[in-house]
Protein backbone atom coordinates (compact mmCIF):
# COMPACT_ATOMS: atom_id res chain seq x y z
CA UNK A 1 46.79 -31.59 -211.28
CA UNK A 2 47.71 -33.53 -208.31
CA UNK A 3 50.37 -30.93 -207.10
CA UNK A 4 47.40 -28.05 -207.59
CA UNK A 5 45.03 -30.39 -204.94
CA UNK A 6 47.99 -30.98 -202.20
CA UNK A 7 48.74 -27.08 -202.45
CA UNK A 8 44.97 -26.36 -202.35
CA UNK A 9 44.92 -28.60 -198.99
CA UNK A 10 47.87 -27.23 -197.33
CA UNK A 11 46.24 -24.07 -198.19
CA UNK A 12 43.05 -24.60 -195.91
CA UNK A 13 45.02 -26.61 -193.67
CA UNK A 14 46.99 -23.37 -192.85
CA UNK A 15 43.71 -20.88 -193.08
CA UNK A 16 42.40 -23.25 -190.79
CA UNK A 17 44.84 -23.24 -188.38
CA UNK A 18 45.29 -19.72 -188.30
CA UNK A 19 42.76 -18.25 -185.92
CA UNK A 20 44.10 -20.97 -183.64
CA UNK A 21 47.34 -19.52 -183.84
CA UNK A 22 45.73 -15.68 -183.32
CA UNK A 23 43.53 -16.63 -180.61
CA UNK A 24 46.59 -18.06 -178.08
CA UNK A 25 47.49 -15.91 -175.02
CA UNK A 26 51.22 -14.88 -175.23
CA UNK A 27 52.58 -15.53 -171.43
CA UNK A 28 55.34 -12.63 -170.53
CA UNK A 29 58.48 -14.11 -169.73
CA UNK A 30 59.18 -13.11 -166.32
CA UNK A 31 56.22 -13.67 -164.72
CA UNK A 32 54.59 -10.49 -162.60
CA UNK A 33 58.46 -9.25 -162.09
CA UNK A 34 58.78 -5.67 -160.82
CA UNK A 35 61.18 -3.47 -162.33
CA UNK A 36 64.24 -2.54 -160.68
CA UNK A 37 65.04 1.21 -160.37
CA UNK A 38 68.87 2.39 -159.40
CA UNK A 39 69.19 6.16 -158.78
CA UNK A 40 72.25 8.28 -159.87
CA UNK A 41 73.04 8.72 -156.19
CA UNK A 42 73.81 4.98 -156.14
CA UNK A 43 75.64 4.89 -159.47
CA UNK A 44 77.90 7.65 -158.10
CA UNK A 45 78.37 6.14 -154.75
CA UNK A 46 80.23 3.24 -156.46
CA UNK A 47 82.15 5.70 -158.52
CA UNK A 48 83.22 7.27 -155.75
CA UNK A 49 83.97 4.36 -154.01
CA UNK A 50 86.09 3.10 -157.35
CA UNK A 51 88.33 6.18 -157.39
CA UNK A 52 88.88 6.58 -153.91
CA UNK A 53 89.84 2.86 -153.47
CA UNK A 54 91.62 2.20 -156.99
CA UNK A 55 89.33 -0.94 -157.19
CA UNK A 56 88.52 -1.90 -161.37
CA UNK A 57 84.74 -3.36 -161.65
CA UNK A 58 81.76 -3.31 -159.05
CA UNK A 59 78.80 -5.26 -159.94
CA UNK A 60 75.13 -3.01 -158.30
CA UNK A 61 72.95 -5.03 -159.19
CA UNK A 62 71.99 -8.87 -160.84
CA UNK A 63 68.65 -9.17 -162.19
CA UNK A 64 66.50 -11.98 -162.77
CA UNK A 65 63.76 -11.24 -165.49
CA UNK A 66 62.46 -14.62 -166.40
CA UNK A 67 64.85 -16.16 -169.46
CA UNK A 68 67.75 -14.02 -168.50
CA UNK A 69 69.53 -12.35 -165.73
CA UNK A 70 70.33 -8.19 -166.23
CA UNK A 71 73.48 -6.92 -164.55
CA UNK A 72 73.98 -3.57 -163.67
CA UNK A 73 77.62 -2.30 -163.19
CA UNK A 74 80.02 0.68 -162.18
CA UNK A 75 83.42 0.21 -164.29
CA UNK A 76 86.46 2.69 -163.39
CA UNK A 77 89.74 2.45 -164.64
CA UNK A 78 92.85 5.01 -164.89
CA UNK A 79 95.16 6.57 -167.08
CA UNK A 80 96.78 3.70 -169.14
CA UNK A 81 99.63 4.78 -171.46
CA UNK A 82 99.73 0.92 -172.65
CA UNK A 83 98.36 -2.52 -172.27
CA UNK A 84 100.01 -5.43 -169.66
CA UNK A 85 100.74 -9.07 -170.80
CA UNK A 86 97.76 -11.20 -171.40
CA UNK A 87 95.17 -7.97 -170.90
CA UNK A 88 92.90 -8.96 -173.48
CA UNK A 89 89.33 -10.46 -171.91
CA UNK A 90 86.86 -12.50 -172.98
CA UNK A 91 83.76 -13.84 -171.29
CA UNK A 92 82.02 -17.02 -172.54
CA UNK A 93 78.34 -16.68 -171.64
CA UNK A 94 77.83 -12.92 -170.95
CA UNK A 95 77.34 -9.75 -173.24
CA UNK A 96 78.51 -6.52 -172.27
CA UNK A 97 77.01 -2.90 -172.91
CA UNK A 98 79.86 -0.35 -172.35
CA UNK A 99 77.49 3.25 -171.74
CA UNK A 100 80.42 5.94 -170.89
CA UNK A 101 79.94 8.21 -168.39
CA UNK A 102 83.16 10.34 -168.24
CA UNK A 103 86.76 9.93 -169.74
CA UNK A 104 88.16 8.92 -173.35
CA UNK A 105 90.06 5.64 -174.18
CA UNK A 106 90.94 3.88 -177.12
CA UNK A 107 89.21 -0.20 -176.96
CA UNK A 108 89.43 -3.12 -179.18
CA UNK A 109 87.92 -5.67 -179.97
CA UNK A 110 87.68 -8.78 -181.96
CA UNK A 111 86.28 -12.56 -181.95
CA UNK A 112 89.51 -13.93 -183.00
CA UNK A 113 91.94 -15.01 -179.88
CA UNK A 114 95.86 -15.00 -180.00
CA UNK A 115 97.06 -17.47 -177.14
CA UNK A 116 93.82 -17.49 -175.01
CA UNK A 117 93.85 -19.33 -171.64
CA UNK A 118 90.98 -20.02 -169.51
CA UNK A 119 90.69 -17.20 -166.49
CA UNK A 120 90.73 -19.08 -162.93
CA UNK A 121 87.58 -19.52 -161.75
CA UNK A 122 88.38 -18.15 -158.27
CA UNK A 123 88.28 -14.39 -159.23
CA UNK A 124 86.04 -12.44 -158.25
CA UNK A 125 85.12 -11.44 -161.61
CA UNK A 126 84.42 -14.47 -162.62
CA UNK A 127 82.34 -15.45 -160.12
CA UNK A 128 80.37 -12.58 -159.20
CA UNK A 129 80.16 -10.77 -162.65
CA UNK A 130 81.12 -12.21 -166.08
CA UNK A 131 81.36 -15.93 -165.67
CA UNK A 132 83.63 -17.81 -167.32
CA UNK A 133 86.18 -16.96 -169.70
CA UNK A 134 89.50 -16.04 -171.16
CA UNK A 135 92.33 -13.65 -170.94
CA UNK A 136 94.37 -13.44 -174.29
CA UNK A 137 97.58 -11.97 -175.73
CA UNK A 138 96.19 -10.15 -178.34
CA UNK A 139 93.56 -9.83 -180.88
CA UNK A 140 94.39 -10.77 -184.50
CA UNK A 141 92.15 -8.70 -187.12
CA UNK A 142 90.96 -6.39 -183.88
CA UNK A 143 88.62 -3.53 -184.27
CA UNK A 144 90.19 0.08 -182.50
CA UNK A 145 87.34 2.17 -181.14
CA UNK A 146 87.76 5.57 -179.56
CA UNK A 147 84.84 6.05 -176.34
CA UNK A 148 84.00 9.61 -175.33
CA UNK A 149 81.11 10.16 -172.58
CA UNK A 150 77.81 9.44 -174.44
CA UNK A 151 79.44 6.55 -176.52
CA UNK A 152 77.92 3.04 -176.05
CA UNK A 153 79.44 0.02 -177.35
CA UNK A 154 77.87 -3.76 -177.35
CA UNK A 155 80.29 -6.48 -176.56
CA UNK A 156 78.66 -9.95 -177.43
CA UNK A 157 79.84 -12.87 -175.70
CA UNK A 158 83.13 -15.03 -176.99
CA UNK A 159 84.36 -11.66 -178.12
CA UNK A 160 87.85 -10.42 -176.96
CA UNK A 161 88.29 -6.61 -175.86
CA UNK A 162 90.96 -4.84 -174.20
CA UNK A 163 91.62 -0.88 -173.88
CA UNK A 164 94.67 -0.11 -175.54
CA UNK A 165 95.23 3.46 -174.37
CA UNK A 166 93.28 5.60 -171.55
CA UNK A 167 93.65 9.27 -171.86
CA UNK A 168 93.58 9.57 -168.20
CA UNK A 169 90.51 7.73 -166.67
CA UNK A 170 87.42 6.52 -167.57
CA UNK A 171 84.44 5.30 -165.92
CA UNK A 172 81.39 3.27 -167.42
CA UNK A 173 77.72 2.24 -166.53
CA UNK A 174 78.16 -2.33 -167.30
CA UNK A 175 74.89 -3.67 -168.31
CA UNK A 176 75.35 -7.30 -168.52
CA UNK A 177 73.55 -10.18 -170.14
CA UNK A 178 73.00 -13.20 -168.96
CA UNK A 179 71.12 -15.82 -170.44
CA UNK A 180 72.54 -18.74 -168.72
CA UNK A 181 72.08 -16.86 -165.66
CA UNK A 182 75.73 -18.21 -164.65
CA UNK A 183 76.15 -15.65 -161.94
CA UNK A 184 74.34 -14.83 -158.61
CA UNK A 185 72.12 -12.65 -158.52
CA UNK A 186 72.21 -8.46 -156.68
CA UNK A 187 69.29 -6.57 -154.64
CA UNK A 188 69.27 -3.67 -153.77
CA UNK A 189 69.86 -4.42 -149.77
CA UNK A 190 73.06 -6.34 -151.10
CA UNK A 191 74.48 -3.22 -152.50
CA UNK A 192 73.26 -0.96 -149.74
CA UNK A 193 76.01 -3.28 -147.35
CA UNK A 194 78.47 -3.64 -149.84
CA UNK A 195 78.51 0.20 -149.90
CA UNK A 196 78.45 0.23 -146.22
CA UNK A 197 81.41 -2.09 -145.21
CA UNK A 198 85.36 -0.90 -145.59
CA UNK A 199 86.60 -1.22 -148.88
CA UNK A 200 89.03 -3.59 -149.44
CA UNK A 201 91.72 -1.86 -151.75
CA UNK A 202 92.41 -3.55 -155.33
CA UNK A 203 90.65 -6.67 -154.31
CA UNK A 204 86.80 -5.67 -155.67
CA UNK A 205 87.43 -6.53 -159.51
C-alpha cells in the first residue's frame, strides 16, 4: 500500500513538472553564428598548391560554432609503396573525417598503440591542426581499409591511423573536430594570405 502512494506521488510530481520542462526555450549553441561557405575554387587552390610544393596537410579554415571548433582541411600525399618508422598518428583531442577526393590507398586504423611517444609540440601540425598527440610503431589488432574517391571514413580521437600503401597519390577534404577547441582558429582572409605568400617547400604539414 505504501509503495502504491509514493509511486502515485512521484507520478504527479513528474506530470506536474512536465509542462515546465515543455514550456523552456532551447538556446542554440553558437549564438547568432553565420555559416561559413568555402568554394571549390579554394579547395583546389590548396590542392594545387599541395602538389606543386610536395607539402602533406594545409589547414583552410578553423571554425568556432559555440561548444566546438570545425576545421576544414586540404590533405595530399603521394605514391607510397610502404610505411616509414614510427608513421602511425594519433591525435588526443581531435576527430578526423577523411572525404576522398581523388586517388586510392590502403589506411588503418586501430585504438590500440604499439610503442607510442608523445609528438613534439613544436610542429606545425600540432599546433595549427590536430593538437596534441602521438606517433606510434604500429597498430596491434588494426583495421585495413581501402579509400577510393567518394569514400569517407571517421577517425575518432585517441585512435591510431596510418596509410599503409598509396597507389600513387591521394588527396582528401579534413573536417576536423574540436571540442576542446585546442587549436587557433582560420578565416577566410587568413587563407586568402596564406595562399598568397611563397610556399615554403615540405615545411606546411
Amino acid at each position: 500500500m505504501e509503495a502504491r502512494i509514493f509511486l502515485s506521488r512521484a507520478m504527479i510530481a513528474l506530470i506536474a513538472c512536465a509542462p515546465t520542462a515543455l514550456a523552456q526555450d532551447p538556446k542554440p549553441t553558437c549564438n547568432q553564428c553565420p555559416a561559413t561557405y568555402i568554394d571549390t575554387q579554394e579547395i583546389q587552390a590548396y590542392a594545387k598548391r599541395a602538389m606543386d610544393n610536395n607539402l602533406t596537410d594545409q589547414q583552410i579554415r578553423s571554425v568556432d560554432v559555440g561548444k566546438s571548433q570545425i576545421g576544414v582541411g586540404v590533405v595530399y600525399r603521394g605514391k607510397l609503396d610502404k610505411p616509414g618508422r614510427n608513421a602511425v598518428a594519433e591525435h588526443d583531442y581531435i576527430s578526423e573525417v577523411y572525404h576522398v577526393i581523388e586517388g586510392t590507398a590502403t589506411l588503418e586504423t586501430g585504438p590500440d598503440l604499439v610503442g607510442a611517444q608523445q609528438r613534439p609540440s613544436t610542429l606545425q601540425t600540432v599546433r595549427e591542426f590536430n593538437g596534441p598527440g602521438k606517433n606510434a610503431a604500429s597498430i596491434k589488432g588494426g583495421v585495413t581499409y581501402h579509400l577510393k574517391p567518394g569514400d569517407v571514413i571517421v577517425v575518432p580521437a585517441g585512435t591510431g591511423h596510418l596509410f599503409t600503401h598509396i597507389d600513387d597519390h591521394i588527396v582528401y577534404l579534413m573536417i576536423r573536430v574540436d571540442p576542446d577547441k585546442v587549436v587557433p582558429t582560420k578565416d577566410e582572409a587568413a587563407s586568402k594570405a596564406y595562399l598568397a605568400s611563397p610556399p615554403k617547400k615540405g615545411s606546411e604539414q
